[in-house]
N, C-alpha and C. Protein backbone atom coordinates (compact mmCIF):
# COMPACT_ATOMS: atom_id res chain seq x y z
N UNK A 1 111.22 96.74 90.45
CA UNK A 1 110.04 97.11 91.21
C UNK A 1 109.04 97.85 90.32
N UNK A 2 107.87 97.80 90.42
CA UNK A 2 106.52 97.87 89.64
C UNK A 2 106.34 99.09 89.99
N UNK A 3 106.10 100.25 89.43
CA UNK A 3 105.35 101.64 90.09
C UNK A 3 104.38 101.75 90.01
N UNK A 4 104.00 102.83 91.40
CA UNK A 4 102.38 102.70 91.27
C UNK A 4 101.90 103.53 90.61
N UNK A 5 100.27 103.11 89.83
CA UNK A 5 99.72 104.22 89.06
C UNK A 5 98.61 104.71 89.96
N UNK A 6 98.32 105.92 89.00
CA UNK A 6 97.03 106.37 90.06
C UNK A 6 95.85 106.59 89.34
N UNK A 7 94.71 106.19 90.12
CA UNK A 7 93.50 105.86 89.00
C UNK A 7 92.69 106.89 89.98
N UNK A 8 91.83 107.07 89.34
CA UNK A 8 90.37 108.25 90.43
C UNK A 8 89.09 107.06 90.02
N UNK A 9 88.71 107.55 91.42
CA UNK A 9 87.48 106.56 91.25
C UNK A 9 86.14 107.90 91.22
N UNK A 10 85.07 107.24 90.41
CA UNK A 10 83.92 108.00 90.03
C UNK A 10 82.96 107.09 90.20
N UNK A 11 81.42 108.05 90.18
CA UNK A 11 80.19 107.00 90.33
C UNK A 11 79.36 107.32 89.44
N UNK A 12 78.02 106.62 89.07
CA UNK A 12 77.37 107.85 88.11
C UNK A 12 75.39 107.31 89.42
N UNK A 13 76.13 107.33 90.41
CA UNK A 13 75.12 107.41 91.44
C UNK A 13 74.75 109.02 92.13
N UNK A 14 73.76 109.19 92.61
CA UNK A 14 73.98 109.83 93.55
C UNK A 14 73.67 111.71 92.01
N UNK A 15 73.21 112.69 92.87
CA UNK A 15 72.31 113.82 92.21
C UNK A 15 73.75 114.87 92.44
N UNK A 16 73.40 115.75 90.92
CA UNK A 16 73.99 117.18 91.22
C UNK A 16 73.29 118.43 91.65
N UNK A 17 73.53 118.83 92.25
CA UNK A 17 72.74 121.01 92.20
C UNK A 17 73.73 121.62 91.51
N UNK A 18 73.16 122.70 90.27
CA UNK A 18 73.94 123.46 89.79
C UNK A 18 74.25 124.69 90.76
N UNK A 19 73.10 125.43 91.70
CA UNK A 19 73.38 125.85 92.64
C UNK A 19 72.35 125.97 93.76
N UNK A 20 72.64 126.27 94.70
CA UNK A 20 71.95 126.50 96.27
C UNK A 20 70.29 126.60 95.87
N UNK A 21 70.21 127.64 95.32
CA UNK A 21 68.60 127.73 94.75
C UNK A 21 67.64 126.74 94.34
N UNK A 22 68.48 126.21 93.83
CA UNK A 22 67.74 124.81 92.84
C UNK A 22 66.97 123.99 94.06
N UNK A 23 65.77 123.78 93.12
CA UNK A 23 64.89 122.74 94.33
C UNK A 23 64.75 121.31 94.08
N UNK A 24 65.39 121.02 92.40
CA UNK A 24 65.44 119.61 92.18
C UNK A 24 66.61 119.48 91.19
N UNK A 25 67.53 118.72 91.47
CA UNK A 25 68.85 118.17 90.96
C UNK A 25 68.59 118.43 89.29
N UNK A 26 69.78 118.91 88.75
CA UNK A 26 69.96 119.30 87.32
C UNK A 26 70.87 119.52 86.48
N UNK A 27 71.93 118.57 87.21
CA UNK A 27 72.66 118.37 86.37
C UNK A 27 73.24 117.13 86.78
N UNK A 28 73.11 116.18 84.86
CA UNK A 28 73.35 114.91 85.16
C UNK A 28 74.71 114.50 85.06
N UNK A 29 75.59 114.00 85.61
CA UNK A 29 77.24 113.39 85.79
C UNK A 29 77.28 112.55 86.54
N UNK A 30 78.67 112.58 86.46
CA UNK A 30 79.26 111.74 87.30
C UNK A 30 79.88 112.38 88.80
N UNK A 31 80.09 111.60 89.57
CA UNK A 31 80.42 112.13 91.43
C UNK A 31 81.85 111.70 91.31
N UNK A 32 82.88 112.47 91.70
CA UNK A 32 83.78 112.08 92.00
C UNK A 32 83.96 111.65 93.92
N UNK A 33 84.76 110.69 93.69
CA UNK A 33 84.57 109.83 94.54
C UNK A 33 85.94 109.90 95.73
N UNK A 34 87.21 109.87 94.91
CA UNK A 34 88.53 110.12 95.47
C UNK A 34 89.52 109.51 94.46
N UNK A 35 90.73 109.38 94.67
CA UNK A 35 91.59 108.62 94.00
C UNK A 35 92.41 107.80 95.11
N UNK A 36 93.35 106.91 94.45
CA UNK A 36 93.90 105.78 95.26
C UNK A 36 95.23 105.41 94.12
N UNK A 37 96.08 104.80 94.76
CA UNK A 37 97.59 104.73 94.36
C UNK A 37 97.76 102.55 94.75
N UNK A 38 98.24 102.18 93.08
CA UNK A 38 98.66 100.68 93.51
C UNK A 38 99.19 100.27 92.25
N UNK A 39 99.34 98.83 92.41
CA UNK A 39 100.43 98.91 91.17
C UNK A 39 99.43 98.06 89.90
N UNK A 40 98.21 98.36 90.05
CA UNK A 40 96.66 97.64 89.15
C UNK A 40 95.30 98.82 90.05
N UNK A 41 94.39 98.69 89.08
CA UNK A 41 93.10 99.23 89.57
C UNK A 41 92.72 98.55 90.93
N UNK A 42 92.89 96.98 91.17
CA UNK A 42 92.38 96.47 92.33
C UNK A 42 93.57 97.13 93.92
N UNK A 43 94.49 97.13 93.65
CA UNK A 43 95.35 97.90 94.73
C UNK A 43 95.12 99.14 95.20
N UNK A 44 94.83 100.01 94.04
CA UNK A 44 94.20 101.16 94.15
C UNK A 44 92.69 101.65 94.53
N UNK A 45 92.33 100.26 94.34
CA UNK A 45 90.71 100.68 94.98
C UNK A 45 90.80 100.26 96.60
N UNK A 46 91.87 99.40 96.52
CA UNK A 46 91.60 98.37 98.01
C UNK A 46 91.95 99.80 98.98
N UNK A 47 93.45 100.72 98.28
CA UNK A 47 93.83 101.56 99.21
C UNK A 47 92.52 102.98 99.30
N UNK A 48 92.23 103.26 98.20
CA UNK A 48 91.51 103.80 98.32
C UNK A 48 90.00 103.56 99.50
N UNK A 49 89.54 102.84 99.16
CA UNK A 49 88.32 102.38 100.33
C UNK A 49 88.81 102.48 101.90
N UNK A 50 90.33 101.95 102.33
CA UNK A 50 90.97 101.65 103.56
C UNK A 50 91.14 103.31 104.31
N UNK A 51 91.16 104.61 102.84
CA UNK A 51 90.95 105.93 103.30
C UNK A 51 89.50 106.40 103.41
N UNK A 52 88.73 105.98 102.53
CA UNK A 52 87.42 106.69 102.97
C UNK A 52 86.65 105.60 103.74
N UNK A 53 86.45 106.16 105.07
CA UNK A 53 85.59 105.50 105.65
C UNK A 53 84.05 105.76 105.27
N UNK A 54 83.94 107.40 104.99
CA UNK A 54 82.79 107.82 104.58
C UNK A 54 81.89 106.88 103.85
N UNK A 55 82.34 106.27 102.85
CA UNK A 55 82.22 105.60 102.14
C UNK A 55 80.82 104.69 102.44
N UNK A 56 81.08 104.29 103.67
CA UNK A 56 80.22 103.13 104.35
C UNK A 56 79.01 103.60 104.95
N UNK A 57 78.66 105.31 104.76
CA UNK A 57 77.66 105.87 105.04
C UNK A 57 76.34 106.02 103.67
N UNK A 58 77.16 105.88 102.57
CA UNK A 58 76.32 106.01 101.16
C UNK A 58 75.66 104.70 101.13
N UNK A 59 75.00 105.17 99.59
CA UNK A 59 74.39 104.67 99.22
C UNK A 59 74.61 104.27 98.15
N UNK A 60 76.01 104.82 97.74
CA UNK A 60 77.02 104.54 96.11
C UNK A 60 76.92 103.45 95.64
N UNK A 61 76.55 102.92 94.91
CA UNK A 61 76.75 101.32 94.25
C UNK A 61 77.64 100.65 93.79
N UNK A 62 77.81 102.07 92.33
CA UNK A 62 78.51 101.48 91.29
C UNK A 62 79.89 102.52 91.20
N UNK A 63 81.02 101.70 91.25
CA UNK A 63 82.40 102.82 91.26
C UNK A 63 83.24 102.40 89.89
N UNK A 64 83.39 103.38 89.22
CA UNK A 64 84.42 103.28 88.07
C UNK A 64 85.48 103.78 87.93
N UNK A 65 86.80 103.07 87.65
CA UNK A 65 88.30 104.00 87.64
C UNK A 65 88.65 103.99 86.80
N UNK A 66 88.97 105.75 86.34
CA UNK A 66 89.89 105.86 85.81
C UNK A 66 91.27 106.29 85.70
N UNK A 67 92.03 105.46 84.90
CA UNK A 67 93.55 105.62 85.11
C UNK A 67 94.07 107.37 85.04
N UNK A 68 94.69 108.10 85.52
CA UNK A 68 94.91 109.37 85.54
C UNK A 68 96.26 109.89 85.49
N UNK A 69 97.27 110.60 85.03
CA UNK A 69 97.90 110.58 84.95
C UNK A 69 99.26 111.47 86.34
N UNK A 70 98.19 112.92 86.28
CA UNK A 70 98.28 113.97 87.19
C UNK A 70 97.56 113.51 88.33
N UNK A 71 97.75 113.69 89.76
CA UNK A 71 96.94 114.10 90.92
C UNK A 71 96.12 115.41 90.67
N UNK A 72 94.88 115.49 90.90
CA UNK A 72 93.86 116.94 90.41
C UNK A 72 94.76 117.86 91.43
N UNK A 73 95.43 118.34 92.12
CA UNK A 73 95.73 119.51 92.48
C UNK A 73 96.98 120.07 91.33
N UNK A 74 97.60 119.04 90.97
CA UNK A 74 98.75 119.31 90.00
C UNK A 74 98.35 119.23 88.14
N UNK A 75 97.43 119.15 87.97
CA UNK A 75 96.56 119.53 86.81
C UNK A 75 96.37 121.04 86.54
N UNK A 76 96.61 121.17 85.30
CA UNK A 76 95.84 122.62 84.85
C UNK A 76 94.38 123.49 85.40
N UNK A 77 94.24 124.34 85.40
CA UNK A 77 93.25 124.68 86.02
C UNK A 77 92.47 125.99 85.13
N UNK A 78 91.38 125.77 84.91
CA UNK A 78 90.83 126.40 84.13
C UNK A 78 89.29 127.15 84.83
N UNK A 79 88.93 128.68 84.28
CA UNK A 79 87.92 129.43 84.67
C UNK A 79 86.40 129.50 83.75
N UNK A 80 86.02 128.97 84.20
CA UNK A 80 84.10 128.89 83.27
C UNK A 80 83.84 130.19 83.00
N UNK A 81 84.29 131.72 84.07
CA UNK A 81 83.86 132.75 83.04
C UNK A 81 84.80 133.75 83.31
């Protein structure tokens, strides 16, 4: 039996605020989107989409996955200051 991997899906659609104040978007990235579990990127996107319904409210276009190794809650975690 094949195990599943887990990929995160990202966009490079869609604006950042660095914070509340800001009156026009300023910082350029990528959106994380969610992640999804299958045994190829296409399994994992199919399950993924079948959880976010949200999804169908955007305006997202373009989605890119990448393969990941950790789930982000079980990742290291690090402080900016």
């Amino acid at each position: 039996m094949m195990s599943k991997r887990l990929f995160l899906f990202i966009t490079p659609d869609g604006v950042t605020y660095s914070s509340p104040e800001r009156n026009e978007p300023d910082v350029d990235n990528y959106q994380v989107l969610g992640y999804g579990e299958g045994k190829n990127e296409e399994e994992a996107f199919d399950y993924f989409i079948s959880q976010a319904a949200w999804l169908n409210d955007t305006k997202f276009e373009e989605v890119i996955s990448v393969e990941i190794k950790h789930k982000i809650y079980e990742g290291k975690h690090f402080n900016l200051k």
